[in-house]
C-alpha atoms as a PDB file:
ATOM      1  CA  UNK A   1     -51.914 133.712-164.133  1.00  0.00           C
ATOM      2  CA  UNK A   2     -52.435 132.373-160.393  1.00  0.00           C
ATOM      3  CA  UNK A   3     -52.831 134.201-157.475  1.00  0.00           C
ATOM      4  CA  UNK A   4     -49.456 132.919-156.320  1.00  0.00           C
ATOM      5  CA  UNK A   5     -47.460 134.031-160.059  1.00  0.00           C
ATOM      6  CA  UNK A   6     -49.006 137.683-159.207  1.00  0.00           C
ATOM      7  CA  UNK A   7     -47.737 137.776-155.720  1.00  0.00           C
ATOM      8  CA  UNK A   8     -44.540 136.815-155.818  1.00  0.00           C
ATOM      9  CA  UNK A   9     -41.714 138.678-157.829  1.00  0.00           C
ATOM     10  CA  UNK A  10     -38.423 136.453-157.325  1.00  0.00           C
ATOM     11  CA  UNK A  11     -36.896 133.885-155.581  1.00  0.00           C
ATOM     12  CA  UNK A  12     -33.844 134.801-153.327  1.00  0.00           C
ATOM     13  CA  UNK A  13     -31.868 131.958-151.877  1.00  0.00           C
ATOM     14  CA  UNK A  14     -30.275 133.882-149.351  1.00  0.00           C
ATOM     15  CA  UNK A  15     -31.741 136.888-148.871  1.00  0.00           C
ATOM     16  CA  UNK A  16     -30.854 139.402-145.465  1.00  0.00           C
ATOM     17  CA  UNK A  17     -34.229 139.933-143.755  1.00  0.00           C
ATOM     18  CA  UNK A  18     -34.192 142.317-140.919  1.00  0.00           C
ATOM     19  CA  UNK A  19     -34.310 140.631-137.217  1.00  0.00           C
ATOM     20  CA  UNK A  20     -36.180 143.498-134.662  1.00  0.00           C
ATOM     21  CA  UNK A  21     -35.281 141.574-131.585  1.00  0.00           C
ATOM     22  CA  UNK A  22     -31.791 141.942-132.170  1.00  0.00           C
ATOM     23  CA  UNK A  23     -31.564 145.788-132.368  1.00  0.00           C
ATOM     24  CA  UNK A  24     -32.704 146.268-135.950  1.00  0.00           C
ATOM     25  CA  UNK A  25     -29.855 144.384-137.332  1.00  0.00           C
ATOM     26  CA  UNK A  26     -29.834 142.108-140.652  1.00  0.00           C
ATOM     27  CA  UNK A  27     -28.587 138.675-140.647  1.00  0.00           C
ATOM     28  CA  UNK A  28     -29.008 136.146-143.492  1.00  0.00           C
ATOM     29  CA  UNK A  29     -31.603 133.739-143.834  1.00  0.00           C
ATOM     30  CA  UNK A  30     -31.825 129.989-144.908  1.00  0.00           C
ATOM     31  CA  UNK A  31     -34.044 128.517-147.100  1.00  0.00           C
ATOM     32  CA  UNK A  32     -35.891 129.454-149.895  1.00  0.00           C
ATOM     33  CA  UNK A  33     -37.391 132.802-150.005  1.00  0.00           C
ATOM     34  CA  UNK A  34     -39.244 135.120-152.226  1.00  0.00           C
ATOM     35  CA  UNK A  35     -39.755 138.519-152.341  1.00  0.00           C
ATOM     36  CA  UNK A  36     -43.848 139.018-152.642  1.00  0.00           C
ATOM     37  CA  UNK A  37     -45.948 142.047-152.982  1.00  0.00           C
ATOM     38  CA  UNK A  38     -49.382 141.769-151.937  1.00  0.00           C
ATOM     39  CA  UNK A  39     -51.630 143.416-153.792  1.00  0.00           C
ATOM     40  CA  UNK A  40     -55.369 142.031-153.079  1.00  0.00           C
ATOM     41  CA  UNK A  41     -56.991 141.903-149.140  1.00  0.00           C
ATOM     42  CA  UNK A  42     -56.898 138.263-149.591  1.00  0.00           C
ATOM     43  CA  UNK A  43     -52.999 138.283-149.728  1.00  0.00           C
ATOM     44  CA  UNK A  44     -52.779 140.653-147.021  1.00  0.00           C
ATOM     45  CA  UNK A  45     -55.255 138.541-144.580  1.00  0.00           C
ATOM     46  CA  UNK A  46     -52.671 135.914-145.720  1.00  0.00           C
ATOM     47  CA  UNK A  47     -49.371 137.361-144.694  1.00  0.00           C
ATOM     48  CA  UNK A  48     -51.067 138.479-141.142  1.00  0.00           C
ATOM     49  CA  UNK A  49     -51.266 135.024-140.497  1.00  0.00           C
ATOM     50  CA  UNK A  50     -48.128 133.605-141.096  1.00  0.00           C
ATOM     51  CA  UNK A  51     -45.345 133.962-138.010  1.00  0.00           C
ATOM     52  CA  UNK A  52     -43.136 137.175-138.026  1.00  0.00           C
ATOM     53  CA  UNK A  53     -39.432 136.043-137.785  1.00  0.00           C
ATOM     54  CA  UNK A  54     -40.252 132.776-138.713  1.00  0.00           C
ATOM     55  CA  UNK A  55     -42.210 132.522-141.732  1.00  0.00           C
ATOM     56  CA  UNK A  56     -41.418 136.456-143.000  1.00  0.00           C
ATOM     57  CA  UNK A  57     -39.044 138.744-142.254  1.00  0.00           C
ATOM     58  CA  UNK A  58     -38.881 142.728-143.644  1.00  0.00           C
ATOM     59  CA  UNK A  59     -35.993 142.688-146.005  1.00  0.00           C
ATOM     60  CA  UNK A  60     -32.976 144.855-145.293  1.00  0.00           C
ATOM     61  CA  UNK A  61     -32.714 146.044-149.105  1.00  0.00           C
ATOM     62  CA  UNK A  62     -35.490 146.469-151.301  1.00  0.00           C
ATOM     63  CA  UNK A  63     -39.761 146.339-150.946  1.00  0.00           C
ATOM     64  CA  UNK A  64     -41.880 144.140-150.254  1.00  0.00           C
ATOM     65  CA  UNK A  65     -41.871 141.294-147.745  1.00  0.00           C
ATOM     66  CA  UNK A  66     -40.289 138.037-147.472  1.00  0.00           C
ATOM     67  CA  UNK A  67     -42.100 135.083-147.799  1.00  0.00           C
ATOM     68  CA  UNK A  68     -40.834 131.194-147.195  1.00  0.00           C
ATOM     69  CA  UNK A  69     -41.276 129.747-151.011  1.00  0.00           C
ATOM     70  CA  UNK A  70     -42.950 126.420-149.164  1.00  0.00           C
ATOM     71  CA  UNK A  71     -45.533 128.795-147.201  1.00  0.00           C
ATOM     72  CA  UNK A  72     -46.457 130.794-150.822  1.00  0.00           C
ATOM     73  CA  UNK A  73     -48.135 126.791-152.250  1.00  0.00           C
ATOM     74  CA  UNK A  74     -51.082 127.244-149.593  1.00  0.00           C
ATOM     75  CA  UNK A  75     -52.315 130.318-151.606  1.00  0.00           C
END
């Protein structure tokens, strides 16, 4: 199993991710997104880097974070 198959959990097509600069409201995204847990440092450095409210968003339902699908391949 890769490091990518034991981070990520599903693939949501249009999931609602929670936007902060508009008062903690949820809109829906475009694009391919999956849900992803991170469970070593490594993916955790990982997701630090990436762009908040552009590459990831906090989900309005659910755990964990989401994660553009495209974004997941450079694991």
């Amino acid at each position: 199993m890769s490091t990518t198959e034991r981070m990520m959990r599903n693939v949501e097509p249009q999931p609602r991710g929670i936007c902060r600069e508009s008062g903690w409201k949820s809109k829906p995204l475009k694009g391919d997104w999956s849900r992803v847990y991170p469970t070593t440092w490594r993916h955790i450095h990982f997701l630090q880097l990436l762009n908040h409210n552009v590459d990831k968003y906090a989900p309005s339902t659910g755990e964990g974070i989401l994660v553009r699908t495209d974004k997941l391949r450079n694991i």
